[in-house]
Protein backbone atom coordinates (compact mmCIF):
# COMPACT_ATOMS: atom_id res chain seq x y z
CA UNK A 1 41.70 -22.05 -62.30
CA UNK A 2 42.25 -24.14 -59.38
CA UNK A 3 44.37 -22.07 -57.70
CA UNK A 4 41.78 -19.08 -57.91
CA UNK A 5 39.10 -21.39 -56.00
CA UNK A 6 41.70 -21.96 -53.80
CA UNK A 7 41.83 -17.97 -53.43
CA UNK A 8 38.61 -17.32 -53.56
CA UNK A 9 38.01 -20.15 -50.87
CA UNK A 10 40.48 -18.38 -48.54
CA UNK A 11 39.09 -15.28 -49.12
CA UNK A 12 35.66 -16.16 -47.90
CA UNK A 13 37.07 -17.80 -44.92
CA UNK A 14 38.52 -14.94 -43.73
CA UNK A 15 35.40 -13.23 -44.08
CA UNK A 16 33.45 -15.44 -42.80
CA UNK A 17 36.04 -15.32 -39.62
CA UNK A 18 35.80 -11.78 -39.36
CA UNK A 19 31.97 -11.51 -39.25
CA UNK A 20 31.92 -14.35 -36.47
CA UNK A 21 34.22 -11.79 -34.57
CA UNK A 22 32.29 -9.13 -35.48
CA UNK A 23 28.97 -11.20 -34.39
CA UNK A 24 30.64 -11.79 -31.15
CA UNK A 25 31.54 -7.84 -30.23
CA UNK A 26 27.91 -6.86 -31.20
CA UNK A 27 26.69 -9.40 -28.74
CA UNK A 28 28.85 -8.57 -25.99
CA UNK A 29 27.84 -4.59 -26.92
CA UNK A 30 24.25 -5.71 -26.50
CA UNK A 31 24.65 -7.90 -23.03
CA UNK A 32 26.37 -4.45 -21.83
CA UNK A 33 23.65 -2.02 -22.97
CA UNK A 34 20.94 -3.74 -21.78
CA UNK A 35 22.73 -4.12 -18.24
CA UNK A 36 23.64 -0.52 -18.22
CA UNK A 37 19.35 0.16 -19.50
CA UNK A 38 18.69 -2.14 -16.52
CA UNK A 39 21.16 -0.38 -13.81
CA UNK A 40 19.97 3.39 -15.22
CA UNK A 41 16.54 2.58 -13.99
CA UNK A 42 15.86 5.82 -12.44
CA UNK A 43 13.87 6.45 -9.06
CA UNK A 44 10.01 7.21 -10.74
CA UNK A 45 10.65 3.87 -12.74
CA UNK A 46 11.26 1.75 -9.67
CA UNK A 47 8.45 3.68 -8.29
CA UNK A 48 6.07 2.90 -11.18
CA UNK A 49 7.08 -0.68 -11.04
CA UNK A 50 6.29 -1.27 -7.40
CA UNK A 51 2.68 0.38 -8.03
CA UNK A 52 1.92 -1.94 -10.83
CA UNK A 53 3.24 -5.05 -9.12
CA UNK A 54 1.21 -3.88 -6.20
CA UNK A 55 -1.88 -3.78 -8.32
CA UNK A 56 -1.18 -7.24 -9.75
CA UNK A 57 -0.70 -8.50 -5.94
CA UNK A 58 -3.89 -7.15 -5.19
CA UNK A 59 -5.94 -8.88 -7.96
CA UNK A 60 -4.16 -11.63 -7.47
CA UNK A 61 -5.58 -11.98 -4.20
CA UNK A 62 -8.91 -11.04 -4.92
CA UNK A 63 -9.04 -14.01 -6.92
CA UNK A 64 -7.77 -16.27 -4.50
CA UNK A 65 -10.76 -15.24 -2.21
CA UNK A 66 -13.17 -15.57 -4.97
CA UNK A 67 -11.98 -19.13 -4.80
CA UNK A 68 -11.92 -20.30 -1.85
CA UNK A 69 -15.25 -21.75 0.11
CA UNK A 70 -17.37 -19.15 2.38
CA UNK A 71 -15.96 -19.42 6.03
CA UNK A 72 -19.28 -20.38 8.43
């Protein structure tokens, strides 16, 4: 009976070390594809991203004048 704990215990290890390898190949997968998502950015999505950070600048700036006191 003790020796089939013993088994058993083993058994689980080894499991539990492949999954920890397994854990570690899924996260390198995932760093990768969301580099490569990142790098396949394509020309209308830069595009679209430097109109809406435009916009933002913009309101952001309006703002800053609604804030600041009334030159005389």
């Amino acid at each position: 009976m003790l020796i089939k704990r013993h088994d058993d215990l083993m058994r689980y290890k080894q499991m539990a070390d492949a999954l920890k390898e397994e854990n570690e190949l899924l996260k390198q997968q995932y760093a990768t594809l969301k580099l490569a998502k990142t790098l396949a950015m394509g020309e209308s999505d830069v595009h679209k991203a430097k109109v809406q950070l435009s916009r933002l600048i913009r309101k952001i700036d309006v703002c800053i004048s609604l804030l600041l006191p009334e030159s005389k």
